[in-house]
C-alpha atoms as a PDB file:
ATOM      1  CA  UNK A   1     -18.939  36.791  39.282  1.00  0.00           C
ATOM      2  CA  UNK A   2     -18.116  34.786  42.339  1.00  0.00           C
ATOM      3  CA  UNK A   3     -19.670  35.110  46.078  1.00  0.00           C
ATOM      4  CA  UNK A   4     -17.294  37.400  48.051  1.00  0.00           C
ATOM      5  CA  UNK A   5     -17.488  36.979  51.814  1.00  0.00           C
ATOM      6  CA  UNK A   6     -15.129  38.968  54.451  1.00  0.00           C
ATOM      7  CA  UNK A   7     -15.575  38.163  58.345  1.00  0.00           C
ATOM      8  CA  UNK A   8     -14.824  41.163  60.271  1.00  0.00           C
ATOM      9  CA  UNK A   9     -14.594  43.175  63.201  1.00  0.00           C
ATOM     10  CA  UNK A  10     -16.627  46.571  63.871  1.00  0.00           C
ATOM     11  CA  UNK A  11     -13.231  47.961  65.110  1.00  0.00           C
ATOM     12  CA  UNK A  12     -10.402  46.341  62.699  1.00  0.00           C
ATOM     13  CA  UNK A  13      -8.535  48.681  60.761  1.00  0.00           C
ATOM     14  CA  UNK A  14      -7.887  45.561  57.899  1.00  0.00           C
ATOM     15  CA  UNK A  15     -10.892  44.947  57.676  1.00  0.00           C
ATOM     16  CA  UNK A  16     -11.262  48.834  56.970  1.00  0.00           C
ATOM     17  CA  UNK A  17      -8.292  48.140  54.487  1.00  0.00           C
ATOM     18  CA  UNK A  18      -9.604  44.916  52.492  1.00  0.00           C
ATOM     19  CA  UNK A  19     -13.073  46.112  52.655  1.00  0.00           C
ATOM     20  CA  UNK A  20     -12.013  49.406  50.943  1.00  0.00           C
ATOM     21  CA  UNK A  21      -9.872  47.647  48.397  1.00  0.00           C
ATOM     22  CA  UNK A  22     -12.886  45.543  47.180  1.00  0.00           C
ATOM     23  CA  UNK A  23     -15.128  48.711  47.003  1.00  0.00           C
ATOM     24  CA  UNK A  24     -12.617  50.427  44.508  1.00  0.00           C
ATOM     25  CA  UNK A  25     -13.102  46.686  42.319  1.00  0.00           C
ATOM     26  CA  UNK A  26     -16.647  47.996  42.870  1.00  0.00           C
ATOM     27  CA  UNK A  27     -17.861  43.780  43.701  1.00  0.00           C
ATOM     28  CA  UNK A  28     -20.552  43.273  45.180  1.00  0.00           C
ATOM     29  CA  UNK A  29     -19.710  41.143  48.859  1.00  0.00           C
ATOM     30  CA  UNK A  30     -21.047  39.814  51.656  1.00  0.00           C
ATOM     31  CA  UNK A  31     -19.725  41.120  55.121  1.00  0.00           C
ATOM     32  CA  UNK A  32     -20.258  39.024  58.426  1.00  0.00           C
ATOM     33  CA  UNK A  33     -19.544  41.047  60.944  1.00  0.00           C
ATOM     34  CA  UNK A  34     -18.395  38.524  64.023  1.00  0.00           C
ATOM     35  CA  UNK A  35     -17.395  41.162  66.817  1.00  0.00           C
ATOM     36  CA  UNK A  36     -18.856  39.820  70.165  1.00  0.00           C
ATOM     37  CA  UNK A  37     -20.460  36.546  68.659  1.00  0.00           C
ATOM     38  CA  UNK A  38     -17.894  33.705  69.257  1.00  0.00           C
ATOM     39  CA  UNK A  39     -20.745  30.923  67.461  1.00  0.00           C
ATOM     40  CA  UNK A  40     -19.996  32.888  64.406  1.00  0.00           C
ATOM     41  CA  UNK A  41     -16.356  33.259  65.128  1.00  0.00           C
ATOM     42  CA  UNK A  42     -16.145  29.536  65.402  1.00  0.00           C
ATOM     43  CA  UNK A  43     -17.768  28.872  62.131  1.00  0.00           C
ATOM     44  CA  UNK A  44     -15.127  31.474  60.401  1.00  0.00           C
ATOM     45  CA  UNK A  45     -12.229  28.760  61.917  1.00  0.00           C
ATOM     46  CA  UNK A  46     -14.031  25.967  60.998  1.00  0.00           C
ATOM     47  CA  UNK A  47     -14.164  27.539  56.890  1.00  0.00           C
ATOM     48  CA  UNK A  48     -10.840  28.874  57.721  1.00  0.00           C
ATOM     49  CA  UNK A  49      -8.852  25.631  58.873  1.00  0.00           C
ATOM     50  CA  UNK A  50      -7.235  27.264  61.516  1.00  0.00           C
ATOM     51  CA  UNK A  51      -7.036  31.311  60.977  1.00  0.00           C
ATOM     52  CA  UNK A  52      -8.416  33.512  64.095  1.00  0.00           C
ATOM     53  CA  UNK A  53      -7.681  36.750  62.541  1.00  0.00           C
ATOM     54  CA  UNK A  54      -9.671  38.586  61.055  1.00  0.00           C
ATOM     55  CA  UNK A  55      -9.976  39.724  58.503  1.00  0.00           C
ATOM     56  CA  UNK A  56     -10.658  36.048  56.713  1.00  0.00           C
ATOM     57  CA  UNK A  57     -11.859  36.072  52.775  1.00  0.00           C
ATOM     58  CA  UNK A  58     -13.353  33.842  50.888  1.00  0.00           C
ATOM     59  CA  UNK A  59     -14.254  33.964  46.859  1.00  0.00           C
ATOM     60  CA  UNK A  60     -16.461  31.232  45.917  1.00  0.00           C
ATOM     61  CA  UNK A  61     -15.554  28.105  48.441  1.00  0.00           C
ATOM     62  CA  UNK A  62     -11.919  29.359  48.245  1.00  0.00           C
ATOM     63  CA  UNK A  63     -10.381  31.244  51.395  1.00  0.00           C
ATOM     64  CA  UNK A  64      -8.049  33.519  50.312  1.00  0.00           C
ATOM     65  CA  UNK A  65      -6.953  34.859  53.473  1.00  0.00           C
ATOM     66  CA  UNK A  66      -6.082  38.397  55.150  1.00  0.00           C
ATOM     67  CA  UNK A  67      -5.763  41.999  54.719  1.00  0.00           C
ATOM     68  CA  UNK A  68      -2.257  41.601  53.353  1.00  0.00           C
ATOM     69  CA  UNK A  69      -3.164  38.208  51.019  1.00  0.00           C
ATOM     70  CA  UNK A  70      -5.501  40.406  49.074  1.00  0.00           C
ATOM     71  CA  UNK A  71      -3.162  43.433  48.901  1.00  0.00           C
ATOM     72  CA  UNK A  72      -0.648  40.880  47.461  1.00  0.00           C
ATOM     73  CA  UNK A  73      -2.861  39.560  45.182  1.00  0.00           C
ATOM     74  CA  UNK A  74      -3.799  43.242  43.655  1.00  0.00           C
ATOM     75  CA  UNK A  75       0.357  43.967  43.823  1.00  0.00           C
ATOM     76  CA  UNK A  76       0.621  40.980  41.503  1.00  0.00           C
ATOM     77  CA  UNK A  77      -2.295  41.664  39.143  1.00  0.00           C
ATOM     78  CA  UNK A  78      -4.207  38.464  39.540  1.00  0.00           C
ATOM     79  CA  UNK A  79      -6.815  39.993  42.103  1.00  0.00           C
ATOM     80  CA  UNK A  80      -9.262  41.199  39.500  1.00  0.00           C
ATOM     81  CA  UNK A  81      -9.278  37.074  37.806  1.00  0.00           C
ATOM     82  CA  UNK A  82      -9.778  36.037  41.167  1.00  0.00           C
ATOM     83  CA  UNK A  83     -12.649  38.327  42.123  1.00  0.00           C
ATOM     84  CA  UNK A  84     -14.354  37.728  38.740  1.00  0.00           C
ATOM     85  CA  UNK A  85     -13.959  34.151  38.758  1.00  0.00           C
END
């Protein structure tokens, strides 16, 4: 299976969303929880090439985007591939 990281907020209700969506894949994935701590917010744009929003997804070295990226992915039945890698 590949690493699954999700930069979040304590507060954001996508991150609530995307988080929840993983849990019912039942993966395993790291959360980095960046609320207050702009040195760790900088390093999420630096992976991210540009995104501020969170929340930001990556599987393996590949950032897959948002809250509504991964709900897309699931809608067109190629999120399970992608979190199993």
């Amino acid at each position: 299976m590949a690493k699954i990281e999700i930069y979040t907020w304590s507060t954001c209700p996508y991150c609530t969303r995307a988080k929840a969506l993983l849990d019912s894949k039942g993966v395993t994935y790291t959360t980095y929880d960046i609320t207050g701590d702009d040195a760790a917010r900088a390093k999420m744009i630096e992976r991210t090439g540009g995104p501020k929003s969170v929340p930001q997804i990556f599987v393996g070295d590949k950032h897959y985007g948002g809250c509504d990226e991964l709900h897309a992915l699931d809608a067109q039945g190629k999120l399970d591939d992608v979190l199993n890698g």
